[in-house]
PDB file of N, CA and C in Angstrom:
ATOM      1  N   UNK A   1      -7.924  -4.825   8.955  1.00  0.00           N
ATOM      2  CA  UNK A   1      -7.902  -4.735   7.506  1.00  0.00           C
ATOM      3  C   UNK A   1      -7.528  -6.109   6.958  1.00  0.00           C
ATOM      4  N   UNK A   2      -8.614  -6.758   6.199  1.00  0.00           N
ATOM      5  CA  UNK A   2      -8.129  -8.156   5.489  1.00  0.00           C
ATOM      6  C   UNK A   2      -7.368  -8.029   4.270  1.00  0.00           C
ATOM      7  N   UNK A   3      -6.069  -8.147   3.906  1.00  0.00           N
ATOM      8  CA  UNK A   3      -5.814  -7.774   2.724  1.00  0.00           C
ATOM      9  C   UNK A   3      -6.306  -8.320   1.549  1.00  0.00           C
ATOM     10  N   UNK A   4      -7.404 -10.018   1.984  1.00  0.00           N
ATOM     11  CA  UNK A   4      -7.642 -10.336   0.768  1.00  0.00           C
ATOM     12  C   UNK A   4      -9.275  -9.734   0.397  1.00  0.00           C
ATOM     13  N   UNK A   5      -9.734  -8.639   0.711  1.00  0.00           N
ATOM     14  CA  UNK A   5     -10.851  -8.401   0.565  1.00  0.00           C
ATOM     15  C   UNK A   5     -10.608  -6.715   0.445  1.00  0.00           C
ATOM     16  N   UNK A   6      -9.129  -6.460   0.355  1.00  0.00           N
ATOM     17  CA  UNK A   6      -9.356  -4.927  -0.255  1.00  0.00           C
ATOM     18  C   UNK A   6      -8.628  -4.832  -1.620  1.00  0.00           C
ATOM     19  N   UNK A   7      -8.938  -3.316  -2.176  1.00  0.00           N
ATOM     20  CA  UNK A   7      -8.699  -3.209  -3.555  1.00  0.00           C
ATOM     21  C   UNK A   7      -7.413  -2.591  -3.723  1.00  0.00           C
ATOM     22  N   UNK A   8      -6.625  -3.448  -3.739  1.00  0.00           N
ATOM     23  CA  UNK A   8      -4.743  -3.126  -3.855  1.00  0.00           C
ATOM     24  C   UNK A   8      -4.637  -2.477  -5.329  1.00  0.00           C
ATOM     25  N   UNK A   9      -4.013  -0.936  -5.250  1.00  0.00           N
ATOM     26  CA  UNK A   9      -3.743  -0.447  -6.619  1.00  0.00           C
ATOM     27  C   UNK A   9      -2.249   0.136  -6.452  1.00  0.00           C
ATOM     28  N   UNK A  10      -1.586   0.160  -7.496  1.00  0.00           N
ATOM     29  CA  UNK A  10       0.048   0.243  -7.801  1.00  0.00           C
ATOM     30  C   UNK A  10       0.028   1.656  -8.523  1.00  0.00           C
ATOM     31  N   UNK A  11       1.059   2.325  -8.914  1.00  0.00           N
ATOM     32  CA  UNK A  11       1.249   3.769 -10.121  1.00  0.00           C
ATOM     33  C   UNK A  11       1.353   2.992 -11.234  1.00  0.00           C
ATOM     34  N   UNK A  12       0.618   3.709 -11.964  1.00  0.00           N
ATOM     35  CA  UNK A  12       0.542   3.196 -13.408  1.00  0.00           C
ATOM     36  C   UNK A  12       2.104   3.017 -14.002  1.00  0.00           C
ATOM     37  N   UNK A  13       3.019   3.583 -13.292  1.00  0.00           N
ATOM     38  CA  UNK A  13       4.301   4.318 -14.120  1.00  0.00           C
ATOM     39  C   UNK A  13       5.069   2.856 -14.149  1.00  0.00           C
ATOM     40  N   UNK A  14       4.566   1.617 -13.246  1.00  0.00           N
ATOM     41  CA  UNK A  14       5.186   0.636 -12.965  1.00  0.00           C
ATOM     42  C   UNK A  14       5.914  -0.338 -13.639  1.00  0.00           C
ATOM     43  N   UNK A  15       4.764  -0.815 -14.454  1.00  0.00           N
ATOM     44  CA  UNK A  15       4.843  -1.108 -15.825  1.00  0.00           C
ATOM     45  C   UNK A  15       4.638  -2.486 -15.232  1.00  0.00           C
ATOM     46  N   UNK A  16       4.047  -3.148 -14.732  1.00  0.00           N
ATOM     47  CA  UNK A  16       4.031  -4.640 -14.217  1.00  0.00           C
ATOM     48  C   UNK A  16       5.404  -5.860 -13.773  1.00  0.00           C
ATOM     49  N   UNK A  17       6.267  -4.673 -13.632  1.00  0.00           N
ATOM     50  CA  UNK A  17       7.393  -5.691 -13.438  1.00  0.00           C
ATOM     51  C   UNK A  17       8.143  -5.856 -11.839  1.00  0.00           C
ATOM     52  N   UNK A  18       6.587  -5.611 -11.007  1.00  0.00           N
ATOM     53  CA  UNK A  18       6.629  -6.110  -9.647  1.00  0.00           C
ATOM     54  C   UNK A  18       7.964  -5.329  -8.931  1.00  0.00           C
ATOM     55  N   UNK A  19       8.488  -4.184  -9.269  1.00  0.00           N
ATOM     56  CA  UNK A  19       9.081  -4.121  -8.618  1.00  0.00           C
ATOM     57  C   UNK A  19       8.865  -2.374  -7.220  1.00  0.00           C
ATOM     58  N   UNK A  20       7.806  -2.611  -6.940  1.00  0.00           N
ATOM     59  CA  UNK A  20       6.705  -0.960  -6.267  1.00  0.00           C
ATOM     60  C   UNK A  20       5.696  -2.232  -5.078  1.00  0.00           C
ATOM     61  N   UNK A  21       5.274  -1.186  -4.844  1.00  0.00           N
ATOM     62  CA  UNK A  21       4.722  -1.107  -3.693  1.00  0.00           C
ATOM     63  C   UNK A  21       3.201  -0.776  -4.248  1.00  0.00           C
ATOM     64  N   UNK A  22       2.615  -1.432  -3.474  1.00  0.00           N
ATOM     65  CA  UNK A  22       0.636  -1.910  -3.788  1.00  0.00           C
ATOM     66  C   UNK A  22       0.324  -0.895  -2.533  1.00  0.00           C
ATOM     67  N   UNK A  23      -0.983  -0.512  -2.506  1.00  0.00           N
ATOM     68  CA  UNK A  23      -1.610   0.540  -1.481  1.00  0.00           C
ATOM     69  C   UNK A  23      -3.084   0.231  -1.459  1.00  0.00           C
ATOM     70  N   UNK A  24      -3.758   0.662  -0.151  1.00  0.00           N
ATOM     71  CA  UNK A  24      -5.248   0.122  -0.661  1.00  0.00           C
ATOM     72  C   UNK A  24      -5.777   1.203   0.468  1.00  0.00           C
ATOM     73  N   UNK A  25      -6.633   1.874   0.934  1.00  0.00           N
ATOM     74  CA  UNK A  25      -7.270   2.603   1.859  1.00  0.00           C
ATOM     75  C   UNK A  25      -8.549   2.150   2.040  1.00  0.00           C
ATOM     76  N   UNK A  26      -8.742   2.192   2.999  1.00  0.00           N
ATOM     77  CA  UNK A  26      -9.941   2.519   4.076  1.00  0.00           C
ATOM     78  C   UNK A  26     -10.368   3.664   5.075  1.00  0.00           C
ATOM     79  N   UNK A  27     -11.110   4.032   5.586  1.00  0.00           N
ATOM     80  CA  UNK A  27     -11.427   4.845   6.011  1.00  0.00           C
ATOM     81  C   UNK A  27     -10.865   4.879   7.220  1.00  0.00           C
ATOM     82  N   UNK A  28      -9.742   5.845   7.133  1.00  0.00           N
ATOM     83  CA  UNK A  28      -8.511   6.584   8.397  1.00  0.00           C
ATOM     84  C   UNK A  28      -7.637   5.076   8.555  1.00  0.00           C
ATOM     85  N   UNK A  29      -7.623   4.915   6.775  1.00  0.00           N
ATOM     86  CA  UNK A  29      -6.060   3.860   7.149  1.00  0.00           C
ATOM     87  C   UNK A  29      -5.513   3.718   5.972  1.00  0.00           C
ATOM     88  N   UNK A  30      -4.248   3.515   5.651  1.00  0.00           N
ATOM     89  CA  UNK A  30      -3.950   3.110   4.397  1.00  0.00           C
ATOM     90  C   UNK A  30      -2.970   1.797   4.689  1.00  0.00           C
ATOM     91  N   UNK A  31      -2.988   0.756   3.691  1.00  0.00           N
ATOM     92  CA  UNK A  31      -2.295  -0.560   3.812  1.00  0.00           C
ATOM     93  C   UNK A  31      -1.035  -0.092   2.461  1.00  0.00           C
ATOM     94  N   UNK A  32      -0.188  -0.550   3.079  1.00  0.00           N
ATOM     95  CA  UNK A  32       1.188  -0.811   1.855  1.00  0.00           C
ATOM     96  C   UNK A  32       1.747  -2.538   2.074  1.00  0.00           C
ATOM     97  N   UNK A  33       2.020  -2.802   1.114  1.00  0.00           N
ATOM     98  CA  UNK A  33       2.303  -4.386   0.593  1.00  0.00           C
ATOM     99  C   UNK A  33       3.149  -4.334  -0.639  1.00  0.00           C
ATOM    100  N   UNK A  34       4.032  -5.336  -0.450  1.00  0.00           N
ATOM    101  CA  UNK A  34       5.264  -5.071  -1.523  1.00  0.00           C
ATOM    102  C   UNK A  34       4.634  -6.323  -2.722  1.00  0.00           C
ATOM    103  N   UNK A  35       4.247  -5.690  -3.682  1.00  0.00           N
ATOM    104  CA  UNK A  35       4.043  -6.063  -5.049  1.00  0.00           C
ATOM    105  C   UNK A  35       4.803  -7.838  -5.252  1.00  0.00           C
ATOM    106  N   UNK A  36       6.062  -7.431  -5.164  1.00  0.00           N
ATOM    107  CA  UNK A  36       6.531  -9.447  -5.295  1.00  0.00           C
ATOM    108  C   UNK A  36       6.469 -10.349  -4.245  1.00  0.00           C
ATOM    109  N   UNK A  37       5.808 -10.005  -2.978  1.00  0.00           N
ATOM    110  CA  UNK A  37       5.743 -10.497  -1.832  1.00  0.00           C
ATOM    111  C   UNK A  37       3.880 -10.431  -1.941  1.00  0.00           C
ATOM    112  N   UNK A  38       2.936 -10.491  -1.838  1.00  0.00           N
ATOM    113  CA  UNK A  38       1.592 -10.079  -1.821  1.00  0.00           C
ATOM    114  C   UNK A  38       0.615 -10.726  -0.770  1.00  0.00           C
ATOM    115  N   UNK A  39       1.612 -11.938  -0.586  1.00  0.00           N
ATOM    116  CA  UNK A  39       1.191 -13.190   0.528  1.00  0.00           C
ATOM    117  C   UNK A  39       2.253 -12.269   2.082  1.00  0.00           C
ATOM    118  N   UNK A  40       3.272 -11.577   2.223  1.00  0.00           N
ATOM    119  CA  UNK A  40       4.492 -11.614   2.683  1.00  0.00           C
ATOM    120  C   UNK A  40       3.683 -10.488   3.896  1.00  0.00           C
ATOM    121  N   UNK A  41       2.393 -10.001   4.026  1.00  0.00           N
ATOM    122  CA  UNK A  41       2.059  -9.231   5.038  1.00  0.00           C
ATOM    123  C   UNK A  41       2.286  -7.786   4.342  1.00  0.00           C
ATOM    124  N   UNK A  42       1.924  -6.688   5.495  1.00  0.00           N
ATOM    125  CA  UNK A  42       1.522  -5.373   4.953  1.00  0.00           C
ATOM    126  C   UNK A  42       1.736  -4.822   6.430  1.00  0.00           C
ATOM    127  N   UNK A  43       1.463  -3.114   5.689  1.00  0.00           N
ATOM    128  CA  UNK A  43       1.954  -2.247   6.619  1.00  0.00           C
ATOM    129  C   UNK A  43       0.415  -1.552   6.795  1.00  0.00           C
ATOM    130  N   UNK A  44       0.113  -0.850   7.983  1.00  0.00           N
ATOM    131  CA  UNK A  44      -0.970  -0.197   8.105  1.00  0.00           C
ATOM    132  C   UNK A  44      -0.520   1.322   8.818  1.00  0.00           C
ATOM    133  N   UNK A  45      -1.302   2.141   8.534  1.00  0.00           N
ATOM    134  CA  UNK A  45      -0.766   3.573   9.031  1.00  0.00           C
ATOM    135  C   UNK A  45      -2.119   3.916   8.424  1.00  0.00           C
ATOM    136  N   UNK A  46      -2.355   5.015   9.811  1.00  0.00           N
ATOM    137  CA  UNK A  46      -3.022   6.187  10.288  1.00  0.00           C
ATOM    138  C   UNK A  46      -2.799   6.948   9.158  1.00  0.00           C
ATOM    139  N   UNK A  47      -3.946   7.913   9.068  1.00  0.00           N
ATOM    140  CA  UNK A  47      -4.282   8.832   7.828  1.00  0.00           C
ATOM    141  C   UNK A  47      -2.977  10.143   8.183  1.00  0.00           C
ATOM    142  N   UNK A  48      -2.976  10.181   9.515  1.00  0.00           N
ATOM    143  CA  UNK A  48      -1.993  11.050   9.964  1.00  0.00           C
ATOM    144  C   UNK A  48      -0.526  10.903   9.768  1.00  0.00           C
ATOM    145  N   UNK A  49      -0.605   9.946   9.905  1.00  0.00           N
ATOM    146  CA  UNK A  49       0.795   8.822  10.015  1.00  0.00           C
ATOM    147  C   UNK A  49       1.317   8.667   8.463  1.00  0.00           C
ATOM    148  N   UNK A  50       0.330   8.437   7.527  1.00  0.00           N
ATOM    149  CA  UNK A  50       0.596   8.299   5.928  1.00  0.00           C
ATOM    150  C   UNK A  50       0.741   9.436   5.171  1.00  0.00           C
ATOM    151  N   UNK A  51       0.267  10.663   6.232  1.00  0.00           N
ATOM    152  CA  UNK A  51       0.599  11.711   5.553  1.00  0.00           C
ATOM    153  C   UNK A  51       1.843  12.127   5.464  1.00  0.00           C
ATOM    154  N   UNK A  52       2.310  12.242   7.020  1.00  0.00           N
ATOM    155  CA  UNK A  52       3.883  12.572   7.727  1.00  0.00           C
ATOM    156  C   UNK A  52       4.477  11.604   6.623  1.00  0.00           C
ATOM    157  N   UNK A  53       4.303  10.194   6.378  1.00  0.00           N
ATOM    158  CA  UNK A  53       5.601   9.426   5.473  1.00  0.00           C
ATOM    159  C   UNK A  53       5.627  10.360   4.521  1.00  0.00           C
ATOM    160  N   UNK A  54       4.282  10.503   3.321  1.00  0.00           N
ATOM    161  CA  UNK A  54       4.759  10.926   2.435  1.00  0.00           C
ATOM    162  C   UNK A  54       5.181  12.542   2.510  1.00  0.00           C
ATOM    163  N   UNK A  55       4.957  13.116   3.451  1.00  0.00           N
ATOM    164  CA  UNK A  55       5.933  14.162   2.988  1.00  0.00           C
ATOM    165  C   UNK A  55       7.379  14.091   3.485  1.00  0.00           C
ATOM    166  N   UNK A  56       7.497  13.203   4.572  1.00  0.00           N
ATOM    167  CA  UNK A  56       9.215  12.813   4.360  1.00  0.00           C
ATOM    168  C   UNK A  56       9.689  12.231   3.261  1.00  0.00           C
ATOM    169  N   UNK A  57       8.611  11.989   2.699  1.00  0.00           N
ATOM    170  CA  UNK A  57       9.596  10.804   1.135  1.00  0.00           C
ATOM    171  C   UNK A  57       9.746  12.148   0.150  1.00  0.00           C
TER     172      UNK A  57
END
């Protein structure tokens, strides 16, 4: 996954003040990247794997 060639989107609820987490998917992956870091690397997880987080969160 290149992060500079995918489409990073945030919750609207954010309000632009960098302080959330960016997300971008592909097919059986999702990328997370911290909004004030954007250069700082990313996380990748399995469709399986992103599910299990969010229902622990």
């Amino acid at each position: 996954m290149d992060p500079a060639r995918c489409e990073w989107r945030k919750a609207t609820a954010s309000n632009n003040n960098a302080q959330c987490v960016e997300v971008t998917r592909r097919p059986g992956l999702t990328g997370v990247r911290d909004t004030k870091d954007r250069g700082g690397g990313f996380l990748v997880f399995s469709q399986p794997a992103w599910q299990a987080l969010l229902r622990r969160l």
